[in-house]
C-alpha atoms as a PDB file:
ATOM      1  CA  UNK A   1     -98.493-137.167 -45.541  1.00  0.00           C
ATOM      2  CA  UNK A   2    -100.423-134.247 -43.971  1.00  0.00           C
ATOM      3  CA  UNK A   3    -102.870-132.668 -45.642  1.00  0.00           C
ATOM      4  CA  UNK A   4    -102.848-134.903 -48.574  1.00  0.00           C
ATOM      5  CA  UNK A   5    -104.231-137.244 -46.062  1.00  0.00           C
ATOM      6  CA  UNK A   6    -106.274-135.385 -43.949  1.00  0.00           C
ATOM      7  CA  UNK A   7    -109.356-135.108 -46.222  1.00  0.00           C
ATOM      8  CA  UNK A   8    -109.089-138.957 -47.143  1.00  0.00           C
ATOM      9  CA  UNK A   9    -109.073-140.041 -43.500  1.00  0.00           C
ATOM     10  CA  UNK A  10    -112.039-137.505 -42.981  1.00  0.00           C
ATOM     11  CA  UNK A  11    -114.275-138.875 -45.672  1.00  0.00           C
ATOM     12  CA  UNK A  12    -113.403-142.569 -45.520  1.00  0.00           C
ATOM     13  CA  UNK A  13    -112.689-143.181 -42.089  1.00  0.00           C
ATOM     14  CA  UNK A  14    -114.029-140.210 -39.839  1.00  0.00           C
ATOM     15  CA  UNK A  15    -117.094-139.271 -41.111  1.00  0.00           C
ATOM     16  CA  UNK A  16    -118.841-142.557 -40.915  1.00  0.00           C
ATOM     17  CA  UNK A  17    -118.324-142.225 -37.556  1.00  0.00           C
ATOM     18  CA  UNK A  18    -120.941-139.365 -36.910  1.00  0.00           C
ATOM     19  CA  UNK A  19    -124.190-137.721 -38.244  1.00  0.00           C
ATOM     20  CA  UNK A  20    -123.118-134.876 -40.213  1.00  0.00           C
ATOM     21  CA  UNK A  21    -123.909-132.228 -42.696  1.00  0.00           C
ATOM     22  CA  UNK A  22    -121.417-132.942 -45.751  1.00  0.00           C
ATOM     23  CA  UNK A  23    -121.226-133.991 -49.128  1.00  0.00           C
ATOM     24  CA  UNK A  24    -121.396-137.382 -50.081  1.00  0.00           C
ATOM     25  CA  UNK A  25    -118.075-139.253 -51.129  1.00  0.00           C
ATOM     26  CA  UNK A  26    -118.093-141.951 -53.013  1.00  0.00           C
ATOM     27  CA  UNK A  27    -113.978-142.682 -53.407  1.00  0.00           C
ATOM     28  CA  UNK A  28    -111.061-141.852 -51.523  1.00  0.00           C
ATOM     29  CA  UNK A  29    -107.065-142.673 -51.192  1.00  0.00           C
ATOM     30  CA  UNK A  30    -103.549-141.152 -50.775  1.00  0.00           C
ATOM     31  CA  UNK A  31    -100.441-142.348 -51.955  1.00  0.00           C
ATOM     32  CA  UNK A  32     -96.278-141.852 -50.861  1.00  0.00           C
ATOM     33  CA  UNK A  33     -94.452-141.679 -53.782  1.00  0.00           C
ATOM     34  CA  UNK A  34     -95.403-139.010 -55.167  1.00  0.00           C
ATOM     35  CA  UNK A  35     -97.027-137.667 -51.961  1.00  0.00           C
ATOM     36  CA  UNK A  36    -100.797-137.342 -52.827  1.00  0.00           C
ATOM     37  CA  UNK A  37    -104.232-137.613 -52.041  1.00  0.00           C
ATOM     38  CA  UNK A  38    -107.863-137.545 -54.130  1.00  0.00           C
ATOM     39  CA  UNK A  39    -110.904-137.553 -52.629  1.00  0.00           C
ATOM     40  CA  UNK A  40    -114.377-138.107 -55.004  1.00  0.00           C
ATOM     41  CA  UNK A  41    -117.142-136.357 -53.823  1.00  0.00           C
ATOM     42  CA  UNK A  42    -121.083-135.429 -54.855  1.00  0.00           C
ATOM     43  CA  UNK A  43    -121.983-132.188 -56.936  1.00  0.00           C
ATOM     44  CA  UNK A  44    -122.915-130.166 -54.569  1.00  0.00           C
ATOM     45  CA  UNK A  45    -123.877-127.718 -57.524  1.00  0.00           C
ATOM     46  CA  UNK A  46    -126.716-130.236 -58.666  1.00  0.00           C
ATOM     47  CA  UNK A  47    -129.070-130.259 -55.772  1.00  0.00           C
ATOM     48  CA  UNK A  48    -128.899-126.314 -55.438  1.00  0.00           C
ATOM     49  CA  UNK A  49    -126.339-125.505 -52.927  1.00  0.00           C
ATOM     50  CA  UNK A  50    -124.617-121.789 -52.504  1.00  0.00           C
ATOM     51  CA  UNK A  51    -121.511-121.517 -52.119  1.00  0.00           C
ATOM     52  CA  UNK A  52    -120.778-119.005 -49.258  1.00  0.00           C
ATOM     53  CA  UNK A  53    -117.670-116.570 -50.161  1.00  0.00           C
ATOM     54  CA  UNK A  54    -115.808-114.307 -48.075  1.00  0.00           C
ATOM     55  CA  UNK A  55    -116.874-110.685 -50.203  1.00  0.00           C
ATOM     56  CA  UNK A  56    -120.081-111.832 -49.250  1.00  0.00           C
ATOM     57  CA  UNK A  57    -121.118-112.254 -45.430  1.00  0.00           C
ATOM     58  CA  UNK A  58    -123.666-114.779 -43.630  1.00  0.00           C
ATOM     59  CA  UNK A  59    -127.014-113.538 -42.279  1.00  0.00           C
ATOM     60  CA  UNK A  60    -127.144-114.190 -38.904  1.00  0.00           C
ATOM     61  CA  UNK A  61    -129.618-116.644 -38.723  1.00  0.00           C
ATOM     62  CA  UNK A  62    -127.343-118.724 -41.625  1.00  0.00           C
ATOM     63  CA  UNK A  63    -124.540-118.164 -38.985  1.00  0.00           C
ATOM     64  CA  UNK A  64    -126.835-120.056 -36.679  1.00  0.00           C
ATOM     65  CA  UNK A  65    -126.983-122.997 -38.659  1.00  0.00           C
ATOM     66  CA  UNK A  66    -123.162-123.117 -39.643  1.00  0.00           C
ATOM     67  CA  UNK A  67    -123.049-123.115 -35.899  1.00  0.00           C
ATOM     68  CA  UNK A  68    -125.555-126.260 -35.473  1.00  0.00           C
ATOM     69  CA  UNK A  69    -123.087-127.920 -37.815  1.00  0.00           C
ATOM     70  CA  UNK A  70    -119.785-127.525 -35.786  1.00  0.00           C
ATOM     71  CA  UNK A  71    -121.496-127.960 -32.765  1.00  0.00           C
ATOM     72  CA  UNK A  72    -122.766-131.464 -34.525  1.00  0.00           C
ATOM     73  CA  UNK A  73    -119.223-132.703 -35.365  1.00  0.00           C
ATOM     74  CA  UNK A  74    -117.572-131.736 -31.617  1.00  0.00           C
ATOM     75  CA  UNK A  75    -120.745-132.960 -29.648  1.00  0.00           C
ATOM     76  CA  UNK A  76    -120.415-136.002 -31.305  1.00  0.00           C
ATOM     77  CA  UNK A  77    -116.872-136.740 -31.426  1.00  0.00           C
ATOM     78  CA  UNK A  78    -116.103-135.346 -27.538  1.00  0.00           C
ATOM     79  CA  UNK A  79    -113.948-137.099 -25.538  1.00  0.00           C
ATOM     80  CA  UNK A  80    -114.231-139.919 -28.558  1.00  0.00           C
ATOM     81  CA  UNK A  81    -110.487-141.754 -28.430  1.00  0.00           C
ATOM     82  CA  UNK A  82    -111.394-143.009 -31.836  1.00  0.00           C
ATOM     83  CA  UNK A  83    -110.332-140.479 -34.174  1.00  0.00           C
ATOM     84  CA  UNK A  84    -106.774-140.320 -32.302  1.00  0.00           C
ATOM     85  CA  UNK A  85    -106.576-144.009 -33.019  1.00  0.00           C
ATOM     86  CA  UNK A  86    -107.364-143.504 -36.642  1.00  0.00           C
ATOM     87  CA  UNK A  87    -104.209-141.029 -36.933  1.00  0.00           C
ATOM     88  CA  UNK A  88    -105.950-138.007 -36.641  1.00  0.00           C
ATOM     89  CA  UNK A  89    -103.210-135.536 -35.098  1.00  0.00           C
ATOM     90  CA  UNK A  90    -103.498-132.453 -32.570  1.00  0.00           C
ATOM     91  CA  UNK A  91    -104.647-129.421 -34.509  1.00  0.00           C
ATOM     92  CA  UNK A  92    -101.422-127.568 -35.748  1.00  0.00           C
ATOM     93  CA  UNK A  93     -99.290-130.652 -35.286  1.00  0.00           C
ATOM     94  CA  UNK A  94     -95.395-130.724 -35.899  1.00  0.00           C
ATOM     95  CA  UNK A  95     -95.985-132.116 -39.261  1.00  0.00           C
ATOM     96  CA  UNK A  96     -97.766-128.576 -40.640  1.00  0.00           C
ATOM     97  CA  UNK A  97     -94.169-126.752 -39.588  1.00  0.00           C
ATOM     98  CA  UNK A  98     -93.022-126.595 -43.230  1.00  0.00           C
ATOM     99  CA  UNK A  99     -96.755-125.201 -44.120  1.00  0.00           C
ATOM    100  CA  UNK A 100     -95.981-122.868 -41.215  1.00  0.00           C
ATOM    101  CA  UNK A 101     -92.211-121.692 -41.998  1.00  0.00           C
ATOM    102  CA  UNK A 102     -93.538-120.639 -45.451  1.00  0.00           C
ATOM    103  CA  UNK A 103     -96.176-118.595 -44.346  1.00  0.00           C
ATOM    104  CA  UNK A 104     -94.435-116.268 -41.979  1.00  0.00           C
ATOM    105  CA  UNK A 105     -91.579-116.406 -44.542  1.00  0.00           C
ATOM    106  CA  UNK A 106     -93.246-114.266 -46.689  1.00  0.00           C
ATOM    107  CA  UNK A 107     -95.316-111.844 -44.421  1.00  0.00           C
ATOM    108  CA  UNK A 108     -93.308-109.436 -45.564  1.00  0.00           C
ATOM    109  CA  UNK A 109     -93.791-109.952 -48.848  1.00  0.00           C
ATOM    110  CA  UNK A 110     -97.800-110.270 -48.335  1.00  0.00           C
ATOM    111  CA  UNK A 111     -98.357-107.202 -45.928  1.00  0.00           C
ATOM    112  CA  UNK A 112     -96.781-104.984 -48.526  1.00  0.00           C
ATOM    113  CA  UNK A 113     -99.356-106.242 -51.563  1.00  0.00           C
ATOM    114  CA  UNK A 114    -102.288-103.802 -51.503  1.00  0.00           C
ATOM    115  CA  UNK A 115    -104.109-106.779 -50.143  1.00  0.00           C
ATOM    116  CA  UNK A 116    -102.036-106.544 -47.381  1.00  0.00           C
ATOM    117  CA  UNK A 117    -103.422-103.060 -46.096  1.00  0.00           C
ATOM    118  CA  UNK A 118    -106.448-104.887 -45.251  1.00  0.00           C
ATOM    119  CA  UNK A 119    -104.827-105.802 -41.649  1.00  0.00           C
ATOM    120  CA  UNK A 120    -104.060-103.236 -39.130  1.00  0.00           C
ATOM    121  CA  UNK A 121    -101.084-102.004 -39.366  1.00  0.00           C
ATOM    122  CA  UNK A 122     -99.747-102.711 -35.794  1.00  0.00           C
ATOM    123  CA  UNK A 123    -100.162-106.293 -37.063  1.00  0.00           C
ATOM    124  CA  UNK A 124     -97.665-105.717 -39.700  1.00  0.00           C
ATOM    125  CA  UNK A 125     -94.950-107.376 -37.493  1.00  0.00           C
ATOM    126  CA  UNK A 126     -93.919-110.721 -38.066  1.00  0.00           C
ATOM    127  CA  UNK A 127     -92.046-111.600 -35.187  1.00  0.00           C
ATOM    128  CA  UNK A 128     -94.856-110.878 -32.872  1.00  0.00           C
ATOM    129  CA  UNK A 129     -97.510-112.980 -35.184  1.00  0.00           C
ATOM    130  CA  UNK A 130     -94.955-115.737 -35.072  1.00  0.00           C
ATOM    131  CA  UNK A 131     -94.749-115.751 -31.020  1.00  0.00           C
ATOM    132  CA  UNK A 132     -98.596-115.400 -30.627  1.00  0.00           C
ATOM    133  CA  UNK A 133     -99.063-117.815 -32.641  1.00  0.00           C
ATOM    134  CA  UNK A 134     -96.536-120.066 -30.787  1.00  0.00           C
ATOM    135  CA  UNK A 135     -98.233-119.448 -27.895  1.00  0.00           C
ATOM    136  CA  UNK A 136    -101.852-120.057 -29.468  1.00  0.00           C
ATOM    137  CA  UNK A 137    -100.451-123.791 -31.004  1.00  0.00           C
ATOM    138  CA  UNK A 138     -99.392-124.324 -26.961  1.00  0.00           C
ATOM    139  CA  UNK A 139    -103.022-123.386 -25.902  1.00  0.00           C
ATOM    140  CA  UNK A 140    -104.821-125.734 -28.683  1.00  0.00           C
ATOM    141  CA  UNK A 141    -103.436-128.695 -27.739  1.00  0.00           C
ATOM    142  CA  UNK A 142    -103.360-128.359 -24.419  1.00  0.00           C
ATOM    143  CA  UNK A 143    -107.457-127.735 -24.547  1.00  0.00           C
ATOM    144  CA  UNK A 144    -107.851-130.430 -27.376  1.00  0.00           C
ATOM    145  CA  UNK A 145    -111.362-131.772 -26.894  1.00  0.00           C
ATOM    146  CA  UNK A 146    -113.040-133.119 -30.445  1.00  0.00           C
ATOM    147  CA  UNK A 147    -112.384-133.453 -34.117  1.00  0.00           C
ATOM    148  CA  UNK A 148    -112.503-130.198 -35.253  1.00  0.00           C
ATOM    149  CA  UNK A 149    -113.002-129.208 -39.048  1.00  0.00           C
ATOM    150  CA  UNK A 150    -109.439-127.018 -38.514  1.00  0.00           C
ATOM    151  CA  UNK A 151    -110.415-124.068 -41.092  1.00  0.00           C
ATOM    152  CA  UNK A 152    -113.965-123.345 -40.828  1.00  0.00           C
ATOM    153  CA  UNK A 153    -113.746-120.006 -42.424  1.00  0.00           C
ATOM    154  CA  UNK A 154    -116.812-118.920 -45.010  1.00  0.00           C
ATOM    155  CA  UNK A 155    -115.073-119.866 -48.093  1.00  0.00           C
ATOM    156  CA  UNK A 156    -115.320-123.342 -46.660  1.00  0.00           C
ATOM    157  CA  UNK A 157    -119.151-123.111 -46.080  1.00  0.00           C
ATOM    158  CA  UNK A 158    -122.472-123.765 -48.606  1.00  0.00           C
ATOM    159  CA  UNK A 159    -125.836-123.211 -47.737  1.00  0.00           C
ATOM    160  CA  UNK A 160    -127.993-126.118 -48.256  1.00  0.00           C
ATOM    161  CA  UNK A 161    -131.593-124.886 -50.202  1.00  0.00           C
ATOM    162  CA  UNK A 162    -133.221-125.861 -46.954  1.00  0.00           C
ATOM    163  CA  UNK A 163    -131.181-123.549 -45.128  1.00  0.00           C
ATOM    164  CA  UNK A 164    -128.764-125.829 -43.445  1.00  0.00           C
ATOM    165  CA  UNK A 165    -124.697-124.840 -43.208  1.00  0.00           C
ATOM    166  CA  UNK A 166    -122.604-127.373 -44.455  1.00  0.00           C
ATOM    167  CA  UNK A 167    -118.672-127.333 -44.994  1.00  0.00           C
ATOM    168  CA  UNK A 168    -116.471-128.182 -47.857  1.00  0.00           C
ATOM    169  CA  UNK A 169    -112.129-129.028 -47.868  1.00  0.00           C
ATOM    170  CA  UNK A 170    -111.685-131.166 -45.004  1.00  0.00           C
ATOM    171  CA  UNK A 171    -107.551-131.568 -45.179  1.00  0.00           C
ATOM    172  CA  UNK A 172    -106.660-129.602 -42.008  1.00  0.00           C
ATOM    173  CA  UNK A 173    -109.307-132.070 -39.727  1.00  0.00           C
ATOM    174  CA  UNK A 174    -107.880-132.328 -36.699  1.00  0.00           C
ATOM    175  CA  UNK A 175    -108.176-132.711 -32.424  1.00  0.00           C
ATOM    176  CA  UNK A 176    -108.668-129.621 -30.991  1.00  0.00           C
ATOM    177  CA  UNK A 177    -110.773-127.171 -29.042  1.00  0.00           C
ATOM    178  CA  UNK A 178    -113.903-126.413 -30.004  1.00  0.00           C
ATOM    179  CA  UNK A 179    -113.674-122.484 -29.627  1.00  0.00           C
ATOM    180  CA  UNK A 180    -111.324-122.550 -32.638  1.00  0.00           C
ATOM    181  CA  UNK A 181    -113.607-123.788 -35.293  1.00  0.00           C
ATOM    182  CA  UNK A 182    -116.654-121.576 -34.136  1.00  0.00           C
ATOM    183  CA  UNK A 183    -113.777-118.330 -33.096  1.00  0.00           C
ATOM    184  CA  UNK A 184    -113.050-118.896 -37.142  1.00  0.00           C
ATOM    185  CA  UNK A 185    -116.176-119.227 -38.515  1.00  0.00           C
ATOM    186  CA  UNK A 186    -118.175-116.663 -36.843  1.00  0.00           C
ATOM    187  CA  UNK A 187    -115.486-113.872 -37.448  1.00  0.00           C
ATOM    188  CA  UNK A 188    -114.920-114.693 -41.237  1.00  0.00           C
ATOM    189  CA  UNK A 189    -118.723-115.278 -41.372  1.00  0.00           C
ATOM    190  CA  UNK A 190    -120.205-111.951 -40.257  1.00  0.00           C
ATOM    191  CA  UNK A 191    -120.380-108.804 -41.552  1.00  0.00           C
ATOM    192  CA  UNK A 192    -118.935-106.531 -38.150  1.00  0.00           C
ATOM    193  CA  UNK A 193    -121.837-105.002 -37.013  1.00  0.00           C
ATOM    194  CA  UNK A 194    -123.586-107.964 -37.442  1.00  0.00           C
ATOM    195  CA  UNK A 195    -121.012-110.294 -35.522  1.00  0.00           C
ATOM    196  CA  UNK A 196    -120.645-107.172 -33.038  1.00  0.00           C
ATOM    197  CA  UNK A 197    -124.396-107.179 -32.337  1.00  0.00           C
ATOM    198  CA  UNK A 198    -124.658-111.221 -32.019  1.00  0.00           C
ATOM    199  CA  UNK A 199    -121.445-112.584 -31.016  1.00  0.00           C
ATOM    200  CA  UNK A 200    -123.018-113.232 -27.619  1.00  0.00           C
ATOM    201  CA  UNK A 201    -126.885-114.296 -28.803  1.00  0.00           C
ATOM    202  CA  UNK A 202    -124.913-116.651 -31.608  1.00  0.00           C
ATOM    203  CA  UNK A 203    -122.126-118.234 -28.534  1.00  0.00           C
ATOM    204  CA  UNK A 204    -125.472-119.198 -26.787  1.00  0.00           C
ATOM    205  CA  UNK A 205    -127.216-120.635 -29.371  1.00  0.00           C
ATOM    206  CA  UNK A 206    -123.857-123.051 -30.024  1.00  0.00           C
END
């Protein structure tokens, strides 16, 4: 079921399991036929949250804290067989292949958008995106250490009014390296200069 299950096994069954910043749920379940999932959750709107968005970069010091988060959720769950046994799968499993197959598909299609111009153009190529990213999928699960959140990029984040990080749209939950939930985060996160300037103060601090 993939992703339609990934965010119900997070909240129901995953979750519980650890000390975490995240909204509260209060219902969750999938279902086969039609393949679907719903998850309930809390307003985060009604006790003053921000959502973070990607036009819109972290200070570094709210960086920081979206750090203390991830660091929460792999700390805790290190080495922990219990996820695995839950049906959590290896970060960029087999069964995200169609997901995959789509999305390099229509790269062409994507890099040519005036969106698209965004990325260097030496990236523009996507036979070598597909084998690096081949070879990155290899290196994940090889290094697979903790749950990790799986696509802990700023649109995923809200600021909580007491300054704490906190992240929304846990489908793509997974086992994994750490380095790939705080590698995503901190460079969607930062404005450059900032991230170019902290990187190293901010991989300490995790």
């Amino acid at each position: 079921m993939g992703l339609s299950s990934g965010e119900v096994r997070f909240f129901n069954e995953i979750a519980p399991l650890y000390e975490l910043a995240r909204p509260a749920s209060y219902f969750g379940l999938t279902q086969t036929d039609p393949v679907q999932g719903i998850v309930a959750l809390e307003d985060l709107e009604a006790r003053g949250v921000v959502f973070a968005r990607a036009t819109r970069p972290l200070s570094v010091k709210l960086a920081a804290a979206g750090l203390d988060t991830l660091a929460a959720l792999h700390g805790q769950s290190w080495a922990d067989e219990r996820p695995q046994r839950l049906g959590v799968e290896p970060l960029l499993s087999d069964s995200t292949e169609p997901i995959l197959r789509d999305f390099f598909a229509a790269l062409p299609e994507r890099f040519a958008a005036p969106r698209g111009f965004a990325a260097p153009v030496v990236l523009h190529e996507p036979d070598r995106l597909r084998a690096a990213f081949a070879a990155y999928r290899v290196g994940v699960q090889r290094d697979a250490s903790c749950v990790v959140h799986g696509d802990a990029h700023i649109g995923n984040a809200y600021v909580e009014p007491d300054g704490r990080v906190g992240f929304v749209d846990w489908q793509t939950v997974a086992v994994g390296p750490w380095v790939h939930d705080v590698n995503y985060f901190l460079v969607s996160a930062l404005d450059v200069p900032d991230r170019r300037a902290h990187e190293r103060e901010l991989l300490g601090h995790y």
